[in-house]
C-alpha atoms as a PDB file:
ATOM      1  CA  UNK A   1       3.000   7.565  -0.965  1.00  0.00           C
ATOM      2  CA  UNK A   2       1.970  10.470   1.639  1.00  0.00           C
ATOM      3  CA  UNK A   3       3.801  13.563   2.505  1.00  0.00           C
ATOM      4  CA  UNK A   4       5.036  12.129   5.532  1.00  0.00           C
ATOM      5  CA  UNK A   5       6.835   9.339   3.603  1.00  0.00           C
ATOM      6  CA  UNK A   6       9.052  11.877   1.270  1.00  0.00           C
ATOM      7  CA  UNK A   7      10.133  13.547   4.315  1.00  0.00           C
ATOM      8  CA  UNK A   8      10.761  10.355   6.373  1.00  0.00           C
ATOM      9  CA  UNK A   9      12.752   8.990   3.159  1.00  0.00           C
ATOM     10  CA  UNK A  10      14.657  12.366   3.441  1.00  0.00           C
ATOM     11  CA  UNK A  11      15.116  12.172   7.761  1.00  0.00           C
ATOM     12  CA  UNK A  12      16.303   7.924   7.363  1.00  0.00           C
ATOM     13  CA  UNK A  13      19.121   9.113   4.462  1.00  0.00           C
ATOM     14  CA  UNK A  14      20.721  12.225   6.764  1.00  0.00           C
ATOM     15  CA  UNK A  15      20.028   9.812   9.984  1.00  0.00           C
ATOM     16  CA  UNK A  16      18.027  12.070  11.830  1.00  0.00           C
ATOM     17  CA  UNK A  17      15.574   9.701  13.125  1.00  0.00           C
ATOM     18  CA  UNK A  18      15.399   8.387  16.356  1.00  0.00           C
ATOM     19  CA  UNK A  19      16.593   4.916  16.981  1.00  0.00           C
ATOM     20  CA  UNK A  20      12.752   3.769  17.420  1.00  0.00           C
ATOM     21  CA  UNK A  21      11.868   5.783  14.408  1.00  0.00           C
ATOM     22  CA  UNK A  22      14.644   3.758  12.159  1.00  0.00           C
ATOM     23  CA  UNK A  23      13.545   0.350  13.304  1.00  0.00           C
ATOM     24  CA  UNK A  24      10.103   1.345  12.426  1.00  0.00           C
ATOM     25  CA  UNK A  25      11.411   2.694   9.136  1.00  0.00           C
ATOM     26  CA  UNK A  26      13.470  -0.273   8.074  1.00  0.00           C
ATOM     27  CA  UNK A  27      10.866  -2.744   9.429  1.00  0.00           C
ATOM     28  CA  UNK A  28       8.781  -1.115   6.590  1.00  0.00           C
ATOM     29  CA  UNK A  29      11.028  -1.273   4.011  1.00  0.00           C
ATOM     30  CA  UNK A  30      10.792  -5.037   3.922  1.00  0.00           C
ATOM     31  CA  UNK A  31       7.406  -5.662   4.557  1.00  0.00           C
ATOM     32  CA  UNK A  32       5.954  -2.742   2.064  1.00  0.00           C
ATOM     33  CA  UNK A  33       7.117  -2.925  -1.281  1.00  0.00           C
ATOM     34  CA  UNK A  34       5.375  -0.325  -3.160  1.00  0.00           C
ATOM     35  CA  UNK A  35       7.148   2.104   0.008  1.00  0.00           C
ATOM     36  CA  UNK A  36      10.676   0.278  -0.970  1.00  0.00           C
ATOM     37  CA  UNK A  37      10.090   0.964  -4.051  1.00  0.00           C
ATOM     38  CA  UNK A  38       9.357   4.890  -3.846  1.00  0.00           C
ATOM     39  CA  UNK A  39      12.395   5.238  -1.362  1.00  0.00           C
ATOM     40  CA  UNK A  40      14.801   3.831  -3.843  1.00  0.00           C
ATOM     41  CA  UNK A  41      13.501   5.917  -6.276  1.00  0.00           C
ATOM     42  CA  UNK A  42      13.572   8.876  -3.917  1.00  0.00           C
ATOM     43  CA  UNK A  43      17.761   7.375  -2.807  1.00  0.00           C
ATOM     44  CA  UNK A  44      18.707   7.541  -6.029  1.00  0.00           C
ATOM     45  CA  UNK A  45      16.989  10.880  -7.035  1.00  0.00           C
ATOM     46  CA  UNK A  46      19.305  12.257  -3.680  1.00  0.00           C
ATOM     47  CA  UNK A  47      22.142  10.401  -4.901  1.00  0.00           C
ATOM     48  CA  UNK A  48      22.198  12.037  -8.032  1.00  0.00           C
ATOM     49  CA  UNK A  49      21.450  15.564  -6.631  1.00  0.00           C
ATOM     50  CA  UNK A  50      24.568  15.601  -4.508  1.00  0.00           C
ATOM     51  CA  UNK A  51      26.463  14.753  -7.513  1.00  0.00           C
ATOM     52  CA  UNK A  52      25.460  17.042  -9.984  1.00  0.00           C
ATOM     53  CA  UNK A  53      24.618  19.577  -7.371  1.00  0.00           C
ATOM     54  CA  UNK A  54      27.535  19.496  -4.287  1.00  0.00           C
ATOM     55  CA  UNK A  55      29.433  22.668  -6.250  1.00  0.00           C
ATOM     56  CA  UNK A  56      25.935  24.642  -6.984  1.00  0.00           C
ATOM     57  CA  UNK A  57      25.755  28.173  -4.769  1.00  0.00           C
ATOM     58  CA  UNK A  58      21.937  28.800  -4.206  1.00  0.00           C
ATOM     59  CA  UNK A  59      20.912  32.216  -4.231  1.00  0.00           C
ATOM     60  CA  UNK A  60      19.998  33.862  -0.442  1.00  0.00           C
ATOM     61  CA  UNK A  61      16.198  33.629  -1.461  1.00  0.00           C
ATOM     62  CA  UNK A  62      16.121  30.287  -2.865  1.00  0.00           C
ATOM     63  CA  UNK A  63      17.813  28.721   0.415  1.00  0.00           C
ATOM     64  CA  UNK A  64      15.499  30.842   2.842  1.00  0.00           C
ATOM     65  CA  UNK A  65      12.252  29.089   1.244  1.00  0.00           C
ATOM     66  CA  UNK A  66      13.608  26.134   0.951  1.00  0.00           C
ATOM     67  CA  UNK A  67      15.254  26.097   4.670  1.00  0.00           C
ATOM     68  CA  UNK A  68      11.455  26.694   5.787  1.00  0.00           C
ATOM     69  CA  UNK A  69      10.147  24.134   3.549  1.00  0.00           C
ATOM     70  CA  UNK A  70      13.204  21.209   4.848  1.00  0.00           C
ATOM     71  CA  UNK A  71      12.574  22.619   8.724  1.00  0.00           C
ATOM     72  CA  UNK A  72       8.569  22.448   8.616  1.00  0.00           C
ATOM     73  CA  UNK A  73       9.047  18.496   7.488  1.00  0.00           C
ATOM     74  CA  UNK A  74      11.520  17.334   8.347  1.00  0.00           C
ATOM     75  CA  UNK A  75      11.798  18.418  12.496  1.00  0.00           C
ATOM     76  CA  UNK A  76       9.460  16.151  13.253  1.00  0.00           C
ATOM     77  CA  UNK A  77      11.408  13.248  12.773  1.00  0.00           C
ATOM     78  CA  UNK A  78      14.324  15.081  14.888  1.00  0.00           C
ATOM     79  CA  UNK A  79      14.871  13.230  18.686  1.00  0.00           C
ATOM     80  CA  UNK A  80      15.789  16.825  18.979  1.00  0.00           C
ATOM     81  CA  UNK A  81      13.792  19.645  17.593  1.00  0.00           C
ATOM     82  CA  UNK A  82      16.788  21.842  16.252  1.00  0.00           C
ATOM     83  CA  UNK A  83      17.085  22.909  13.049  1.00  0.00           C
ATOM     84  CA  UNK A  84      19.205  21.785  10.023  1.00  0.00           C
ATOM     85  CA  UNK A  85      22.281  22.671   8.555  1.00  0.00           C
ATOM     86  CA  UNK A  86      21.673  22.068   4.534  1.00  0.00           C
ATOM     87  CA  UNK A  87      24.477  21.157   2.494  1.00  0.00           C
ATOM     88  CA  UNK A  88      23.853  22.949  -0.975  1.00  0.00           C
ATOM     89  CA  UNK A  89      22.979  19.836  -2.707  1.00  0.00           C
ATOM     90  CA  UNK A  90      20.206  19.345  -0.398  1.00  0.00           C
ATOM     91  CA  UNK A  91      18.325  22.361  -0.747  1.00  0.00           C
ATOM     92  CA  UNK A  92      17.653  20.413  -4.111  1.00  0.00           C
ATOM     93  CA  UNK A  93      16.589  17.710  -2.207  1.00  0.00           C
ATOM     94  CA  UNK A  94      14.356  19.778  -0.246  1.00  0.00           C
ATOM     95  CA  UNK A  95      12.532  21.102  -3.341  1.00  0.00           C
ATOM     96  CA  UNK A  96      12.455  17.548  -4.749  1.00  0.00           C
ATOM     97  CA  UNK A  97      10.061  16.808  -2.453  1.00  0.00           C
ATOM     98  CA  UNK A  98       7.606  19.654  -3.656  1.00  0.00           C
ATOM     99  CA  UNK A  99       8.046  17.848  -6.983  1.00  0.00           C
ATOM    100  CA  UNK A 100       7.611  14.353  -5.764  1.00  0.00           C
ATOM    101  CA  UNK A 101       4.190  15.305  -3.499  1.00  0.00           C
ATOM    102  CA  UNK A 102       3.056  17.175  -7.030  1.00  0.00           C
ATOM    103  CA  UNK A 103       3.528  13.472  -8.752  1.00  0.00           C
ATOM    104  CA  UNK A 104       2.125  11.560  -6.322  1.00  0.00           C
ATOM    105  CA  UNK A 105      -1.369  13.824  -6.270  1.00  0.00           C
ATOM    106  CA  UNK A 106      -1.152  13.703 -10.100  1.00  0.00           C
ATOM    107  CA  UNK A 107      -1.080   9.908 -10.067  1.00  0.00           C
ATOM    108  CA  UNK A 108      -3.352   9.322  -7.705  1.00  0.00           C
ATOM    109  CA  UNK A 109      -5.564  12.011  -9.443  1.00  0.00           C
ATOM    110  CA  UNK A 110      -5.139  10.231 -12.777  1.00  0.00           C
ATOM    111  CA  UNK A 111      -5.735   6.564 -11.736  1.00  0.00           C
ATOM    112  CA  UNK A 112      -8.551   4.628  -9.830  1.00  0.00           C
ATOM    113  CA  UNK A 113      -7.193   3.556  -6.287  1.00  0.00           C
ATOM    114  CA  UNK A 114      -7.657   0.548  -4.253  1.00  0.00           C
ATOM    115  CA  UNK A 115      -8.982   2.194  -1.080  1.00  0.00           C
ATOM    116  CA  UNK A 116     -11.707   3.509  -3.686  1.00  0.00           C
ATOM    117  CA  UNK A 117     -13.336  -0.106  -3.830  1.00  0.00           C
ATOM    118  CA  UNK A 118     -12.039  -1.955  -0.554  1.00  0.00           C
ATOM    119  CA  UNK A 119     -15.448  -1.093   0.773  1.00  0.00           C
ATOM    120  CA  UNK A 120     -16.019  -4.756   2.050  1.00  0.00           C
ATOM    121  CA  UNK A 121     -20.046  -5.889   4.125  1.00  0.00           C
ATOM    122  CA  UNK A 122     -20.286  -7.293   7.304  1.00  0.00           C
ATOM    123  CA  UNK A 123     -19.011 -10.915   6.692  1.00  0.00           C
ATOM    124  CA  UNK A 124     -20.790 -13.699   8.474  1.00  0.00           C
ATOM    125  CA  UNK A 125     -18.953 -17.005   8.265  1.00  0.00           C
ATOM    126  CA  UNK A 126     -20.172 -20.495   7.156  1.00  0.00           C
ATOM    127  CA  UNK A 127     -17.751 -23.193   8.792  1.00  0.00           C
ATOM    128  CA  UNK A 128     -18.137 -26.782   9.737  1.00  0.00           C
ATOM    129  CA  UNK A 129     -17.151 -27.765  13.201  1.00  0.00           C
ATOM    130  CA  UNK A 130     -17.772 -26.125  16.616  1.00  0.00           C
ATOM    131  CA  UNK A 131     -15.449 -23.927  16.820  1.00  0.00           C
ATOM    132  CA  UNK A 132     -17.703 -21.087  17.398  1.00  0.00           C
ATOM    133  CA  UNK A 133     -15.447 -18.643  19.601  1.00  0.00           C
ATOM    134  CA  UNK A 134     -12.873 -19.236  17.073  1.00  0.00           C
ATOM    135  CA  UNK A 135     -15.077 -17.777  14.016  1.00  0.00           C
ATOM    136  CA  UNK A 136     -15.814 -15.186  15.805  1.00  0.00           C
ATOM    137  CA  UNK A 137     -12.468 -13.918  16.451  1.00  0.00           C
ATOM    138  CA  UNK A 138     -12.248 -14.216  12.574  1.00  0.00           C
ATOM    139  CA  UNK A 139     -15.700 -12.250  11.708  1.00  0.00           C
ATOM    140  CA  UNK A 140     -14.882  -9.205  14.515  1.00  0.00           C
ATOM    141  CA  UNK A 141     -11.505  -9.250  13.044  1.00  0.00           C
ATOM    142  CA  UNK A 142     -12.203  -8.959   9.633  1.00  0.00           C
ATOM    143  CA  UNK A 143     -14.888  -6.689  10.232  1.00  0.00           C
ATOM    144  CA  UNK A 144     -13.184  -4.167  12.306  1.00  0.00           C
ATOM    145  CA  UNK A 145      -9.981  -4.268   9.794  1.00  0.00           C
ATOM    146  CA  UNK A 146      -7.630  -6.100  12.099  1.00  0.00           C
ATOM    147  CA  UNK A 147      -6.461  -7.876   9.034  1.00  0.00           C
ATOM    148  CA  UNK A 148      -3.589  -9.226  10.776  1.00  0.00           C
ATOM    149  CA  UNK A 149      -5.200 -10.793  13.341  1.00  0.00           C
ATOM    150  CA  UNK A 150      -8.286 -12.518  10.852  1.00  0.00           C
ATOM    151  CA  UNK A 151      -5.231 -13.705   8.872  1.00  0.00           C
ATOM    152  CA  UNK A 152      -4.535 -15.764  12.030  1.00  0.00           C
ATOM    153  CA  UNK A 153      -7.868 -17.053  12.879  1.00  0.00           C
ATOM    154  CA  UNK A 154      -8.765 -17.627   9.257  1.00  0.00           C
ATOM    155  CA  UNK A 155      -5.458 -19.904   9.023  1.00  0.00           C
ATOM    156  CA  UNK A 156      -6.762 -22.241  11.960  1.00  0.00           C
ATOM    157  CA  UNK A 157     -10.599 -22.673  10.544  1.00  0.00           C
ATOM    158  CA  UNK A 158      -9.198 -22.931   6.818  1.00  0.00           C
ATOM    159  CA  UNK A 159      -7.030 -26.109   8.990  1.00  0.00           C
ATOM    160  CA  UNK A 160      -9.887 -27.468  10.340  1.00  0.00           C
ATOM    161  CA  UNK A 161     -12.408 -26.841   6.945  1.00  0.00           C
ATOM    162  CA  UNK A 162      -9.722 -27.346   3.883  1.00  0.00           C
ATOM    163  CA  UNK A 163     -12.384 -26.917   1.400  1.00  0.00           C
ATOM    164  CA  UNK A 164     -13.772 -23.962   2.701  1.00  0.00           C
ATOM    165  CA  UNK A 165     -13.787 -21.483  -0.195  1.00  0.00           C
ATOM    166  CA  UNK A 166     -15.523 -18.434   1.317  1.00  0.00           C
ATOM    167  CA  UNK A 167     -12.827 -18.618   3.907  1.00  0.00           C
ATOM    168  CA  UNK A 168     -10.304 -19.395   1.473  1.00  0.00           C
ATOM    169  CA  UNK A 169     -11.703 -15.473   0.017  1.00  0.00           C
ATOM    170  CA  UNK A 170     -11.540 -13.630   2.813  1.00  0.00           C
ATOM    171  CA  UNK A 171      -8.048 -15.365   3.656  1.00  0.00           C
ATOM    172  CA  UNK A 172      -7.241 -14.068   0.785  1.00  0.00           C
ATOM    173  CA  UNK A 173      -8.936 -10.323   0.580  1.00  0.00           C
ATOM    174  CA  UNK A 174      -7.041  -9.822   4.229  1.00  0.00           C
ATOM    175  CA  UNK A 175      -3.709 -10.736   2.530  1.00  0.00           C
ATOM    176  CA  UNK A 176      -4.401  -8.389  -0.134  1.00  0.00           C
ATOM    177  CA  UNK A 177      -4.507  -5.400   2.963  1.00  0.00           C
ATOM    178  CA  UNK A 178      -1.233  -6.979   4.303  1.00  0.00           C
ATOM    179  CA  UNK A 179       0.337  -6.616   1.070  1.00  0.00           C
ATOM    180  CA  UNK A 180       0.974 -10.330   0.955  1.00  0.00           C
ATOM    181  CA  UNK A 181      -0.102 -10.287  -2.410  1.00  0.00           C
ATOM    182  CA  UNK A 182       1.698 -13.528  -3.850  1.00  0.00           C
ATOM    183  CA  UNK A 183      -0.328 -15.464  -1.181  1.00  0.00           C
ATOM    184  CA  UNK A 184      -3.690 -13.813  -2.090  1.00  0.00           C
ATOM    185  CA  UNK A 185      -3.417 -13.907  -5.882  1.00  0.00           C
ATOM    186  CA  UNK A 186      -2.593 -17.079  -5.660  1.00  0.00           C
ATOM    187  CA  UNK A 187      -5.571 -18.104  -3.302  1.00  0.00           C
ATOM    188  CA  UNK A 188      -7.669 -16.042  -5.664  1.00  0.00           C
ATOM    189  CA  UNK A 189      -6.381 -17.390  -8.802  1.00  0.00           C
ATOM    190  CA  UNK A 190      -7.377 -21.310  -7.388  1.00  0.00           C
ATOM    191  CA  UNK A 191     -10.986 -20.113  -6.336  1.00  0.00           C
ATOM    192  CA  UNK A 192     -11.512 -18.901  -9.870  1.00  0.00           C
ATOM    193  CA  UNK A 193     -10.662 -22.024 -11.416  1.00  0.00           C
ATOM    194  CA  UNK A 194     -12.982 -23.887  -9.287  1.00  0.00           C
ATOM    195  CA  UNK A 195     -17.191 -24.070  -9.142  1.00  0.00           C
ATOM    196  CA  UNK A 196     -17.772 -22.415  -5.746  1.00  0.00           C
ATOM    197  CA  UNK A 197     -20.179 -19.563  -5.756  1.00  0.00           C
ATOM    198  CA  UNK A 198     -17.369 -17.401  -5.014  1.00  0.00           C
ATOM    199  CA  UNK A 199     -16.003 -17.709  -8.247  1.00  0.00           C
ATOM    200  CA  UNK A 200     -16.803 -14.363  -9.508  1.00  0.00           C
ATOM    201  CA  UNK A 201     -15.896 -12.636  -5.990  1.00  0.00           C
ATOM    202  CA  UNK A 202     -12.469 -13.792  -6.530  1.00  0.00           C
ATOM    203  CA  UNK A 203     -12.156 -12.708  -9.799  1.00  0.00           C
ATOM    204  CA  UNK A 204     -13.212  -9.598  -8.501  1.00  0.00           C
ATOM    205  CA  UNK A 205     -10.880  -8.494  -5.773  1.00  0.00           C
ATOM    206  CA  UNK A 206      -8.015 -10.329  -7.988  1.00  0.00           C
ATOM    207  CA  UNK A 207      -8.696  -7.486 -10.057  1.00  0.00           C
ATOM    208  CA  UNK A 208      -8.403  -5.193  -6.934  1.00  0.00           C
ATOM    209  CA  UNK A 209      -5.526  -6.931  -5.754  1.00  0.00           C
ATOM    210  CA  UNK A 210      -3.231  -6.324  -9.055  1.00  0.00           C
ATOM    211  CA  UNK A 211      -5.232  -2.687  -8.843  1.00  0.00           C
ATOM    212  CA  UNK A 212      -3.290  -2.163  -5.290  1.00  0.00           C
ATOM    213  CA  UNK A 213      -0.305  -3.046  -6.660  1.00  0.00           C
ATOM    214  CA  UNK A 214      -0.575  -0.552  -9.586  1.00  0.00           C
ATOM    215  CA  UNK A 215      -0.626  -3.436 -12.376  1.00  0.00           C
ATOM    216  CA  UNK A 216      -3.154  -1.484 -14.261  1.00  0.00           C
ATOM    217  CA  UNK A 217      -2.793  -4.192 -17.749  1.00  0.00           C
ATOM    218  CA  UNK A 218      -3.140  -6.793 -15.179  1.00  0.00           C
ATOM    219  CA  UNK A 219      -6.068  -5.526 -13.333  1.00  0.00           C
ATOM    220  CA  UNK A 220      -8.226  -5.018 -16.649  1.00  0.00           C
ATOM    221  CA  UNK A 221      -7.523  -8.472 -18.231  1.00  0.00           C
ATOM    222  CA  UNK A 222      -8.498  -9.904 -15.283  1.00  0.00           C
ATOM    223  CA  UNK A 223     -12.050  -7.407 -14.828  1.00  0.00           C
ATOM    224  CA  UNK A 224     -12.940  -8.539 -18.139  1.00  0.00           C
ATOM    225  CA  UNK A 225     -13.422 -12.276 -17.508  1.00  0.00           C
ATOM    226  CA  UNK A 226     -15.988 -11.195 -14.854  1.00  0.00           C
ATOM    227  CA  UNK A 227     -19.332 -12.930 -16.006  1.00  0.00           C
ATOM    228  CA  UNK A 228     -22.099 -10.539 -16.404  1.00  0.00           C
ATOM    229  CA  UNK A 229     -24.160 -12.462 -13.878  1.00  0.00           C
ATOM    230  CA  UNK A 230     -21.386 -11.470 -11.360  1.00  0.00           C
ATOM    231  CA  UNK A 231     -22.731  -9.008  -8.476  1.00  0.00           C
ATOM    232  CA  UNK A 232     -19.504  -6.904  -9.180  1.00  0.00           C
ATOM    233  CA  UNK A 233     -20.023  -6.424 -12.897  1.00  0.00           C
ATOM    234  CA  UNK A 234     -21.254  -2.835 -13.263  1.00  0.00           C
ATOM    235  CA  UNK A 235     -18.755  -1.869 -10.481  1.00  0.00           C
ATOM    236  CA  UNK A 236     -15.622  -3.595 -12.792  1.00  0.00           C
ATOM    237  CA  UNK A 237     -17.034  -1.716 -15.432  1.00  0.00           C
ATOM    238  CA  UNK A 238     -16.962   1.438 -14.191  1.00  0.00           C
ATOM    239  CA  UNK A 239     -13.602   0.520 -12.920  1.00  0.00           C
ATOM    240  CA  UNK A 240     -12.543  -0.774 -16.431  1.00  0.00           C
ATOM    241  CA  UNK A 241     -13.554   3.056 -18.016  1.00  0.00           C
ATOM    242  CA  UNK A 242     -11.174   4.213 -15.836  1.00  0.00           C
ATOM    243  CA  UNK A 243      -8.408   2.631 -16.463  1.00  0.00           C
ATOM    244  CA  UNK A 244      -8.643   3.093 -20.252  1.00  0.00           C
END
């Protein structure tokens, strides 16, 4: 999670975003877990603040800081840029998010990261037909990170070319950006188990995929049945020292 996220979790919970804004917000909720995830977290940490903390008088300093710390994140996410009126139990809130951006560093510090490897080449697709405009739309997509949209086109040439297994890859690498990671582990997990020369690759970023979604035990079980003829292997090693 970034910065912006605490203090958007923060905004969505006291409703001071702008009907847009929410949409947006709640739009991501359901289609980013590992964000769900955090802002439940972040809910219940709130929840349990006002509890414990609705009675608490903060001290004239403590308030000041943290009523520059609440209005330097959280106005931005104001339809009006005014200032806000903090309950008590919120100026623990407020800190709470010093806390939570001190985790998050200290995780992301501590662990390898996806965006660390998603380094991907130029790809250059093999297809059978003559549907040449068509796998281009694919290659520019992919290569340009409009994952969305190479989803798309690599749908209709994986239609037309069922076999395909290098499409069937990249399919699945650009589900792994869309966090549709059921789909792409499970495309993954069926190229591995075939004889394709992109055996390995897909062992590879199935690795990266369960890496994304912070499955460390996963991620190394699957790095270590990488064969050591595999183009990746020094790179999953490297990878594998980290995680232990």
């Amino acid at each position: 999670m970034e910065e912006q996220d605490y203090t958007a979790f923060e905004a969505y919970l006291t409703n001071e975003l702008s009907q847009e804004a929410r949409i947006n917000f709640e739009t991501r909720l359901k289609a980013d877990a590992e964000f769900n995830k955090a802002f439940n977290t972040y809910k219940e940490l709130s929840a349990f603040l006002a509890h414990t903390l609705e009675n608490e008088t903060p001290s004239e300093a403590f308030k000041s800081n943290l009523e520059n710390i609440s209005n330097t994140h959280f106005s931005k996410y104001k339809k009006q840029k005014t200032v806000f009126a903090l309950r008590p139990w919120q100026y623990a809130v407020a800190a709470s998010i010093v806390l939570l951006i001190g985790i998050f560093m200290f995780d992301n510090l501590s662990n390898p990261q996806f965006n660390d490897y998603n380094n991907y080449q130029t790809i250059s697709l093999t297809v059978r037909g003559d549907d040449s405009e068509l796998i281009k739309t694919a290659e520019i997509a992919f290569n340009t990170k409009d994952f969305n949209k190479a989803s798309k086109a690599l749908n209709k040439l994986i239609a037309l070319d069922a076999e395909n297994a290098e499409l069937k890859l990249y399919r699945a690498i650009a589900n792994i950006e869309l966090n549709e990671f059921d789909k792409a582990d499970t495309e993954l997990e069926g190229i591995t188990k075939g004889n394709s020369v992109f055996k390995n690759k897909a062992i590879w970023y199935l690795a990266l995929s369960k890496l994304k979604q912070k499955d460390y035990k996963a991620c190394k079980a699957v790095l270590k049945t990488l064969s050591e003829e595999a183009e990746d292997f020094e790179r999953a090693q490297k990878l594998l020292s980290k995680l232990d």
